[in-house]
PDB file of N, CA and C in Angstrom:
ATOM      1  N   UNK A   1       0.839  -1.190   0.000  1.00  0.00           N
ATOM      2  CA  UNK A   1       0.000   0.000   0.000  1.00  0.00           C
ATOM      3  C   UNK A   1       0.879   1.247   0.000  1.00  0.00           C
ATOM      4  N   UNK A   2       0.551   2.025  -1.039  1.00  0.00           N
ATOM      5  CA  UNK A   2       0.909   3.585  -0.817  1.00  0.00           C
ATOM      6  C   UNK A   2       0.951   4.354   0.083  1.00  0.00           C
ATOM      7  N   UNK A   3       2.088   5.269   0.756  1.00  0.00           N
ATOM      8  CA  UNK A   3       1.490   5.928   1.528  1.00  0.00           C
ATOM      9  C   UNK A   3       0.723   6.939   1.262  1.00  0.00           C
ATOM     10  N   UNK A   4       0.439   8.268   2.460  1.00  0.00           N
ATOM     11  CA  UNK A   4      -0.799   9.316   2.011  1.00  0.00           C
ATOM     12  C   UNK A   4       0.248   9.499   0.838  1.00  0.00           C
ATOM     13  N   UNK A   5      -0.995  10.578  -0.267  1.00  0.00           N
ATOM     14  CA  UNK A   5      -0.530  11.550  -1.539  1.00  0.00           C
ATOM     15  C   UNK A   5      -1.609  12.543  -1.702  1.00  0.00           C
ATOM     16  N   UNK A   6      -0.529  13.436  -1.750  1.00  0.00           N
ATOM     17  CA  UNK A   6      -1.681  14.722  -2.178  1.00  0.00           C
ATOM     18  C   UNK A   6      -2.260  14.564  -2.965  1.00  0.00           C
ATOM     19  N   UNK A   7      -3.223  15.313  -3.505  1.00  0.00           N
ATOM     20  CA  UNK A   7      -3.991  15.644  -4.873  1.00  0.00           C
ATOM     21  C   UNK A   7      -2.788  16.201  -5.848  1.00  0.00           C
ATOM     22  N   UNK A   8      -2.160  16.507  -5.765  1.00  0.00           N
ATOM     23  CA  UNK A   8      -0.958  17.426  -6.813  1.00  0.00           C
ATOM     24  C   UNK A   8      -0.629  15.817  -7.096  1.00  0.00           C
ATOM     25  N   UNK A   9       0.270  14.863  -5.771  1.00  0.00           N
ATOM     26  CA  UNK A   9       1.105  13.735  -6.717  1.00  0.00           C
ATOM     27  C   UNK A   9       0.128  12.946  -7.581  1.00  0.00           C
ATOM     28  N   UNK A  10      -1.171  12.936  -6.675  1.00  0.00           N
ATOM     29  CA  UNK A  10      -2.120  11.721  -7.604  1.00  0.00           C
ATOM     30  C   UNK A  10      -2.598  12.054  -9.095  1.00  0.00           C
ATOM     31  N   UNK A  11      -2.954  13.625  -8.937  1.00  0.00           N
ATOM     32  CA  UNK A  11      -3.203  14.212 -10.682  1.00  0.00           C
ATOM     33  C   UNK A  11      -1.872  13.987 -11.336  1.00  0.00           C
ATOM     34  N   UNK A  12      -1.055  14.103 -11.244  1.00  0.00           N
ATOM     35  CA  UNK A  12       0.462  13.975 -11.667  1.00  0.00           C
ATOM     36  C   UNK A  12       0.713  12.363 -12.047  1.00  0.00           C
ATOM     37  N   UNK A  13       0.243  11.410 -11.252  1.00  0.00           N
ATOM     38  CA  UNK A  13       0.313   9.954 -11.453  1.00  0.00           C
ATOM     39  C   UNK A  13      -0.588   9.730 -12.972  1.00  0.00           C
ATOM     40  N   UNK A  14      -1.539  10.193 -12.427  1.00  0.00           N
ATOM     41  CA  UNK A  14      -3.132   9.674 -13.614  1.00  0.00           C
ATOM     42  C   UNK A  14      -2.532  10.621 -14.593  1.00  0.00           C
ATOM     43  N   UNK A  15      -1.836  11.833 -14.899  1.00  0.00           N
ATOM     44  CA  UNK A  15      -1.527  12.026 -15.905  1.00  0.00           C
ATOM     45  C   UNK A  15      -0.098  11.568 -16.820  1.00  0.00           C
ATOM     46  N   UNK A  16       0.919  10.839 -15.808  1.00  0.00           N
ATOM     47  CA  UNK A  16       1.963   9.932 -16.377  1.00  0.00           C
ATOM     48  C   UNK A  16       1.462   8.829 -16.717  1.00  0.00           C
ATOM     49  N   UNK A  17       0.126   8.258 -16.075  1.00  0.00           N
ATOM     50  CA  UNK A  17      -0.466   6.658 -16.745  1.00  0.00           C
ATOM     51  C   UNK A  17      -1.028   7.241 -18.114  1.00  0.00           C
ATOM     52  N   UNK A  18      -1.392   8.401 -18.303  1.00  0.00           N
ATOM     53  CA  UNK A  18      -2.494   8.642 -19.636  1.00  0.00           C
ATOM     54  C   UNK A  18      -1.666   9.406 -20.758  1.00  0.00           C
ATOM     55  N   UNK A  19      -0.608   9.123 -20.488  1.00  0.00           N
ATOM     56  CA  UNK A  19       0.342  10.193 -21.343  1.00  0.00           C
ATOM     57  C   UNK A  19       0.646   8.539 -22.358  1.00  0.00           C
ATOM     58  N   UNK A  20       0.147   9.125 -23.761  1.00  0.00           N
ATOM     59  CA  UNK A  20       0.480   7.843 -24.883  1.00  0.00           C
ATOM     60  C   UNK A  20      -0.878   7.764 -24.772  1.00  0.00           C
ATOM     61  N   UNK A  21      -1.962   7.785 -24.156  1.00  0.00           N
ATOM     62  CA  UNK A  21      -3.201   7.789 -24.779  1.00  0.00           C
ATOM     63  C   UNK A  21      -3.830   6.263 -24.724  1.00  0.00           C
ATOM     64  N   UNK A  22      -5.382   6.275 -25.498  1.00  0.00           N
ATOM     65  CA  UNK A  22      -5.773   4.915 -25.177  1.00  0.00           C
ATOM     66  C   UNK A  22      -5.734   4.019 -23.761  1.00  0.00           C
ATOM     67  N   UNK A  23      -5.685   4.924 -22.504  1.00  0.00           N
ATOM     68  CA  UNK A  23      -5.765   4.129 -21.445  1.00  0.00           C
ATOM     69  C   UNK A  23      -7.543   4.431 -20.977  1.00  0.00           C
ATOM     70  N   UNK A  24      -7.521   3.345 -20.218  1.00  0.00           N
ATOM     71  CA  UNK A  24      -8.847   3.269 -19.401  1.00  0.00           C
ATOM     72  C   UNK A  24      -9.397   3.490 -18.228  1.00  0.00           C
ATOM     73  N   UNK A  25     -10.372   3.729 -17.593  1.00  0.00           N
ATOM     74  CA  UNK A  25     -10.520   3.687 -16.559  1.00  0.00           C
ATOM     75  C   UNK A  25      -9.856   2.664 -15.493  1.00  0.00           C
ATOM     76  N   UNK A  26     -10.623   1.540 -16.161  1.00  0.00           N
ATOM     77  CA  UNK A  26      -9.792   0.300 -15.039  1.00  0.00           C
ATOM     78  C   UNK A  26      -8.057   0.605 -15.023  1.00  0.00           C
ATOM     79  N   UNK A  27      -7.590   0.683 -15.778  1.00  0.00           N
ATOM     80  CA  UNK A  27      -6.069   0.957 -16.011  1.00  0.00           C
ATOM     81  C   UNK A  27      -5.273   2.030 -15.407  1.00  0.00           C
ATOM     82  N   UNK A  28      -6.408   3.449 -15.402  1.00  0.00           N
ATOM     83  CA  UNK A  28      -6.007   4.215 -14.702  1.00  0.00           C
ATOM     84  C   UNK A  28      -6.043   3.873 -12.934  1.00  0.00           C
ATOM     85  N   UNK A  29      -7.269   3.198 -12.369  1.00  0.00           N
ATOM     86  CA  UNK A  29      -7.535   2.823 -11.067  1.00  0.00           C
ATOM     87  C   UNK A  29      -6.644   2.144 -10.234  1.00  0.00           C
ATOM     88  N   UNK A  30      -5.825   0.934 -11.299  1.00  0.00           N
ATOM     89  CA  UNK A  30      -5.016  -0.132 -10.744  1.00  0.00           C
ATOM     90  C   UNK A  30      -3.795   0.645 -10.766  1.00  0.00           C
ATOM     91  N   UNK A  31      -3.144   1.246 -12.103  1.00  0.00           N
ATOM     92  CA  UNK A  31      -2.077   1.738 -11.729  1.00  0.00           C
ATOM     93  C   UNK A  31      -1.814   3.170 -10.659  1.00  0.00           C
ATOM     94  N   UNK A  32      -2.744   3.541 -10.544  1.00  0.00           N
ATOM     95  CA  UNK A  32      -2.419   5.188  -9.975  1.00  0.00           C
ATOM     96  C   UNK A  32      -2.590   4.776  -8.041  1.00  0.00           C
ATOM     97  N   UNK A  33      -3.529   3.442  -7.864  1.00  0.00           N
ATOM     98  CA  UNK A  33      -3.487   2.853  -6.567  1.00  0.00           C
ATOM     99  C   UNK A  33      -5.098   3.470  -6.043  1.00  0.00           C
ATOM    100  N   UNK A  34      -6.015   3.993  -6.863  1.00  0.00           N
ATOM    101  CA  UNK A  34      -7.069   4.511  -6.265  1.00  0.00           C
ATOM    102  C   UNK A  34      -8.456   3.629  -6.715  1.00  0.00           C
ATOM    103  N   UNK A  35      -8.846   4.162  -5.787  1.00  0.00           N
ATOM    104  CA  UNK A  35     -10.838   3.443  -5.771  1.00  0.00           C
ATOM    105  C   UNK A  35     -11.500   3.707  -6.392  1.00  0.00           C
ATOM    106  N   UNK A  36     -12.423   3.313  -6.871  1.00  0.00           N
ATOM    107  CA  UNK A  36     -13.708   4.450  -7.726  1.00  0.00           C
ATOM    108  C   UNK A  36     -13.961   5.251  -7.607  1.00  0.00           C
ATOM    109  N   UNK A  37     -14.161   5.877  -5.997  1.00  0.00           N
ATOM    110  CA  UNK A  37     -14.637   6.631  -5.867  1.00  0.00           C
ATOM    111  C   UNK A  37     -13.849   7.982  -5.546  1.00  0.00           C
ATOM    112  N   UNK A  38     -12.348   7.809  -6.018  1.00  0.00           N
ATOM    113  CA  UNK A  38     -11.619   8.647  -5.859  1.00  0.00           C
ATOM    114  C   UNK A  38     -11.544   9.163  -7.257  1.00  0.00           C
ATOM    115  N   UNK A  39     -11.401   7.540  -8.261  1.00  0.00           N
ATOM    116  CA  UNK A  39     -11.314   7.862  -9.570  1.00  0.00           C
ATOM    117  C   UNK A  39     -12.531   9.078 -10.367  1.00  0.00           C
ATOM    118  N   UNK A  40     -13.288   8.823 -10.156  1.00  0.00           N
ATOM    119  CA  UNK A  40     -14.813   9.471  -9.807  1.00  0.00           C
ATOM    120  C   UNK A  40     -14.632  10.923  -9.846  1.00  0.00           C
ATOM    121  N   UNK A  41     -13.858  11.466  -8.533  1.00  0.00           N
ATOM    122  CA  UNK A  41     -13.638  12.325  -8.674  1.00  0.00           C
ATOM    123  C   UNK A  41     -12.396  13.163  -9.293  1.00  0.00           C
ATOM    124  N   UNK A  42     -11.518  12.622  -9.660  1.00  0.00           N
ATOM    125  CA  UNK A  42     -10.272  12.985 -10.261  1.00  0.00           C
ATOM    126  C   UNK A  42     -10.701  13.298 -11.748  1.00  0.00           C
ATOM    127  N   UNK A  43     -10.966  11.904 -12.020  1.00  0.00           N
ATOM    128  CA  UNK A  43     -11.370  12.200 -13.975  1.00  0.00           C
ATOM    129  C   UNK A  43     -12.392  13.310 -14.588  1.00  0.00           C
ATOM    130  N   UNK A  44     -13.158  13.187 -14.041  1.00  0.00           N
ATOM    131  CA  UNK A  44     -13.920  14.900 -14.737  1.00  0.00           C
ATOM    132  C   UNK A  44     -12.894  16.194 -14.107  1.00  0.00           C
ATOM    133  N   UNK A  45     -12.848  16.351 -13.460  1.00  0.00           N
ATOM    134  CA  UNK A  45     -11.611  17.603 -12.664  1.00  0.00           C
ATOM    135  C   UNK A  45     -10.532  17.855 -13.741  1.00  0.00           C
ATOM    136  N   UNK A  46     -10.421  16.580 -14.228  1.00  0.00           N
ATOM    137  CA  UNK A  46      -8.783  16.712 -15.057  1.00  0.00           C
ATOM    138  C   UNK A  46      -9.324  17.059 -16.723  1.00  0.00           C
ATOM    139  N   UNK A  47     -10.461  16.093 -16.907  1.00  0.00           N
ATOM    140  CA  UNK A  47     -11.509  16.641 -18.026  1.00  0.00           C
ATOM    141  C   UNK A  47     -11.416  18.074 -18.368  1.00  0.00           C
ATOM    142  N   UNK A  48     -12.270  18.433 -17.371  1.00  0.00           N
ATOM    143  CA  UNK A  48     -12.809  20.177 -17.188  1.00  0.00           C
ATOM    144  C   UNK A  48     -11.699  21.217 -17.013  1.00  0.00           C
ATOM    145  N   UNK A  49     -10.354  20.891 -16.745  1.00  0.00           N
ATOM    146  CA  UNK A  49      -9.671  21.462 -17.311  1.00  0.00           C
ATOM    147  C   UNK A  49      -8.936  21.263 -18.114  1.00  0.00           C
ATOM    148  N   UNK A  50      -9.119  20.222 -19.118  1.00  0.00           N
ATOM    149  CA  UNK A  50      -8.372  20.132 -20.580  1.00  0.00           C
ATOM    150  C   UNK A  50      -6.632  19.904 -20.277  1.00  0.00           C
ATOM    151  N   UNK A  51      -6.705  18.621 -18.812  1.00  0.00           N
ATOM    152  CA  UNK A  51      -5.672  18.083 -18.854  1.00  0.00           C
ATOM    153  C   UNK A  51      -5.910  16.729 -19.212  1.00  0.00           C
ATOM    154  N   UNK A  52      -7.021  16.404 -19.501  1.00  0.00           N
ATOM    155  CA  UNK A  52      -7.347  14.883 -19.947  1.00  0.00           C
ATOM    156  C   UNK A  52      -8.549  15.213 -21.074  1.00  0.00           C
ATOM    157  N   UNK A  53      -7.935  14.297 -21.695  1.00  0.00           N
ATOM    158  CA  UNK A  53      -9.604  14.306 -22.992  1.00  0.00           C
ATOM    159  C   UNK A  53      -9.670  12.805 -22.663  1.00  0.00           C
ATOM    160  N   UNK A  54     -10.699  12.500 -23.208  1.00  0.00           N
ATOM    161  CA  UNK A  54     -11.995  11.226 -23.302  1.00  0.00           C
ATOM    162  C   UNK A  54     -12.366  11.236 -24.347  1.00  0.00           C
ATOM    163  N   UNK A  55     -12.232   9.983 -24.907  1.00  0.00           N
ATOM    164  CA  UNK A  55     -12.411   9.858 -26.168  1.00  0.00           C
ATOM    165  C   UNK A  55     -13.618   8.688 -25.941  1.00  0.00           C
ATOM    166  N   UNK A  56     -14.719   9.047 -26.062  1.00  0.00           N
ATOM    167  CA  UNK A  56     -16.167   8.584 -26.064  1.00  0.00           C
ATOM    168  C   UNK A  56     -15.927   6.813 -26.707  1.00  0.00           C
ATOM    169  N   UNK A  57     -16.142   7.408 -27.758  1.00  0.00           N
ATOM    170  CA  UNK A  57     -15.973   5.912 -28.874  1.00  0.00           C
ATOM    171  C   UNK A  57     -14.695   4.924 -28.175  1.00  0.00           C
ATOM    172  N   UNK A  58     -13.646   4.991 -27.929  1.00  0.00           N
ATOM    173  CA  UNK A  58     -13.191   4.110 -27.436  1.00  0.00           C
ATOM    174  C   UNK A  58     -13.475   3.925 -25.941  1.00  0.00           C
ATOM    175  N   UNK A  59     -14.045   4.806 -24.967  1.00  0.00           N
ATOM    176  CA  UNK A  59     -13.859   4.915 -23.627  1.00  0.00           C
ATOM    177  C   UNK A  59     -12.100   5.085 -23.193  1.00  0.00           C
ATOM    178  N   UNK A  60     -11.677   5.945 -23.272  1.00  0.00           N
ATOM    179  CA  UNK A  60     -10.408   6.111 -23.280  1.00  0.00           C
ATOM    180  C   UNK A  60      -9.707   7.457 -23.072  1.00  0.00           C
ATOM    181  N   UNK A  61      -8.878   7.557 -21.925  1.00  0.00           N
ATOM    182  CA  UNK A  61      -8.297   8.563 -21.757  1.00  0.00           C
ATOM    183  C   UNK A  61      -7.027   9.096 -22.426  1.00  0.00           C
ATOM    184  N   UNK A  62      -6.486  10.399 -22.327  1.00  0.00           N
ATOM    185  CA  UNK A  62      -5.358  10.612 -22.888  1.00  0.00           C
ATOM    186  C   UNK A  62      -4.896  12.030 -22.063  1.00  0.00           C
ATOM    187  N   UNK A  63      -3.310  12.051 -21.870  1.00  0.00           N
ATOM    188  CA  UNK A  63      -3.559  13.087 -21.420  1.00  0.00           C
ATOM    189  C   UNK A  63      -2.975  14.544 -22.929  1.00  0.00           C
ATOM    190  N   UNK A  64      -3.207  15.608 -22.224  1.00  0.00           N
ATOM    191  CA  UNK A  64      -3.452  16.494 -23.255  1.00  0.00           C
ATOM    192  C   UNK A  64      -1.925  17.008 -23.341  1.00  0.00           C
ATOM    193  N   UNK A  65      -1.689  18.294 -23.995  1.00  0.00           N
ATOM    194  CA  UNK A  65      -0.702  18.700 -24.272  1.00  0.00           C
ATOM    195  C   UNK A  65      -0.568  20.011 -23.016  1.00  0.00           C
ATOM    196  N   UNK A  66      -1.742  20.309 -22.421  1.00  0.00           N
ATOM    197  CA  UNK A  66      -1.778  21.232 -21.389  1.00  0.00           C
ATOM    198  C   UNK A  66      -1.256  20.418 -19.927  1.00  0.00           C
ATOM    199  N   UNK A  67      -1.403  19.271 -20.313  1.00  0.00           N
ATOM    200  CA  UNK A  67      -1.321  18.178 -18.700  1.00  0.00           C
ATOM    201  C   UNK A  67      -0.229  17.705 -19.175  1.00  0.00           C
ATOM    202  N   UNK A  68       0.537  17.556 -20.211  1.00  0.00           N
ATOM    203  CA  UNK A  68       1.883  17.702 -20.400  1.00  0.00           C
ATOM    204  C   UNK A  68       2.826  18.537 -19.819  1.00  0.00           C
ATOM    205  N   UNK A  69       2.456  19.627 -20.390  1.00  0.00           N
ATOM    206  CA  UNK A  69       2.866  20.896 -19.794  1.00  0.00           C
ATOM    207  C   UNK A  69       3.429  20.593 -18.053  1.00  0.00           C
ATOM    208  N   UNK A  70       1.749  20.420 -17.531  1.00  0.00           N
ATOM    209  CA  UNK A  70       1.697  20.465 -16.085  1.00  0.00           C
ATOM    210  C   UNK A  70       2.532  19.656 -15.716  1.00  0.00           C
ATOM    211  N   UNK A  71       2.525  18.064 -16.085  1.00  0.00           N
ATOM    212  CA  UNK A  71       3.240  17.168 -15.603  1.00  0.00           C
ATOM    213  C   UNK A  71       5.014  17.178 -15.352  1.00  0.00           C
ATOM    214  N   UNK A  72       5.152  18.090 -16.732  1.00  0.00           N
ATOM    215  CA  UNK A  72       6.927  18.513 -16.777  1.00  0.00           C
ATOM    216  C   UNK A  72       6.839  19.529 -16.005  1.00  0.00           C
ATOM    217  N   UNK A  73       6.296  20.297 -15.582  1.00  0.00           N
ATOM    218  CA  UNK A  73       6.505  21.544 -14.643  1.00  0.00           C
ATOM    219  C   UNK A  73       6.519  20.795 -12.872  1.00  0.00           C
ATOM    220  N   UNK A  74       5.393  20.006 -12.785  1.00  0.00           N
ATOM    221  CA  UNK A  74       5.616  19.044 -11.250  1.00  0.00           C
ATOM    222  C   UNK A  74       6.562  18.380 -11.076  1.00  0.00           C
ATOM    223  N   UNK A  75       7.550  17.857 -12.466  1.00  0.00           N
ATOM    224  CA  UNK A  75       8.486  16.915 -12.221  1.00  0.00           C
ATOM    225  C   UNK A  75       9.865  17.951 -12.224  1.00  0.00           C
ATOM    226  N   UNK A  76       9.849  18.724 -12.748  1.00  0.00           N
ATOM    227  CA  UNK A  76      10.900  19.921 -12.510  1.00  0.00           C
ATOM    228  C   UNK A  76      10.826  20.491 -11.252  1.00  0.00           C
ATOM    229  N   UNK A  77       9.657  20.708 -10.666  1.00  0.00           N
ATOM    230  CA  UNK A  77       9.781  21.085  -9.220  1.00  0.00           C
ATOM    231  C   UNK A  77      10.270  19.800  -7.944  1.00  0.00           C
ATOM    232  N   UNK A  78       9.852  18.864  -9.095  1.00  0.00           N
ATOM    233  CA  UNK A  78      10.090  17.285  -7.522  1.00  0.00           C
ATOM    234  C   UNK A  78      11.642  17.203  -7.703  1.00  0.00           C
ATOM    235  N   UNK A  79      12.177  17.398  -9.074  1.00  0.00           N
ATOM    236  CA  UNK A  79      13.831  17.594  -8.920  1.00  0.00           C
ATOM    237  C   UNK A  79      14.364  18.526  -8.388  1.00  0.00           C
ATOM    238  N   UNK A  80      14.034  19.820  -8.454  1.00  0.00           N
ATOM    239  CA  UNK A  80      14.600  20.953  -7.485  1.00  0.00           C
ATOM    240  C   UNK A  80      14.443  20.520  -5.882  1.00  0.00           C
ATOM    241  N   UNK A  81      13.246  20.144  -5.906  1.00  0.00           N
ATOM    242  CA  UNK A  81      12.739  20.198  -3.897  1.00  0.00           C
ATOM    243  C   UNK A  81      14.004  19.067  -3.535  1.00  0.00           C
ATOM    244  N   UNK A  82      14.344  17.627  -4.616  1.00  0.00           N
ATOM    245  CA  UNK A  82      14.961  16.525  -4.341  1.00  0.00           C
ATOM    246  C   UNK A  82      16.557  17.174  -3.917  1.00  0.00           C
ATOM    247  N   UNK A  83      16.851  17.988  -4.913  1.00  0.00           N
ATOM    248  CA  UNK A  83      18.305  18.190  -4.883  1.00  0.00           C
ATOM    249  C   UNK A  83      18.600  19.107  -3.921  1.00  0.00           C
ATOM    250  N   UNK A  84      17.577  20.000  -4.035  1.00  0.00           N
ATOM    251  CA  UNK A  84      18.073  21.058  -2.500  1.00  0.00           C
ATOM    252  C   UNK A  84      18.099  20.273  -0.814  1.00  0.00           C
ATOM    253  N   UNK A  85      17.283  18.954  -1.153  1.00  0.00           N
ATOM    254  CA  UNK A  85      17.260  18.517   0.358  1.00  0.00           C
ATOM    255  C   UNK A  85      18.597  18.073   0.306  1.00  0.00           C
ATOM    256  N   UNK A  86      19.105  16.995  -0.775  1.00  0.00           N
ATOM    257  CA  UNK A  86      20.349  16.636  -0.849  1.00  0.00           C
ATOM    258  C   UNK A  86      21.360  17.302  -0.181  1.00  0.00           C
ATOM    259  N   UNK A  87      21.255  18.927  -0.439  1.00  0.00           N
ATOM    260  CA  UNK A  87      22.122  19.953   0.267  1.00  0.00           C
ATOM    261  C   UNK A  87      22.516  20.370   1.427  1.00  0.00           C
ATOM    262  N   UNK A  88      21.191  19.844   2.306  1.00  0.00           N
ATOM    263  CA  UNK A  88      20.656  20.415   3.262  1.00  0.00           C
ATOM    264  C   UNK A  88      21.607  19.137   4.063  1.00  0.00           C
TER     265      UNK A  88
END
């Protein structure tokens, strides 16, 4: 089991599982470590702001070029926070 995760690492997870596209719900649930009813609430959130599209006809997520964006900007900050502790 995972320990706690914010909402920042878990949107950040579901958008490294959906990056390449064609993933699913179930796929997103098992890999990201969450429930339905978390999933539930994550996937429209990420929808509605046009970091995930849904592609109806297949049932299938993807993430976007804006949740790209986001995802390289969270992982540039998890390397800065990493290396400055290093320092410390």
């Amino acid at each position: 089991m995972k320990p706690y995760r914010t909402s920042v690492e878990i949107i950040a997870e579901i958008l490294k599982i959906a990056n390449g596209g064609n993933v699913t719900m179930t796929k997103i649930m098992y890999s990201a470590f969450l429930n339905y009813f978390q999933l539930k609430e994550y996937l429209p959130m990420l929808t509605k702001r046009d970091l995930l599209s849904y592609n109806a006809d297949t049932r299938t997520f993807k993430t976007t070029e804006k949740g790209l964006m986001l995802l390289e900007t969270y992982n540039l900050l998890v390397d800065l926070m990493l290396k400055k502790n290093e320092k410390i």
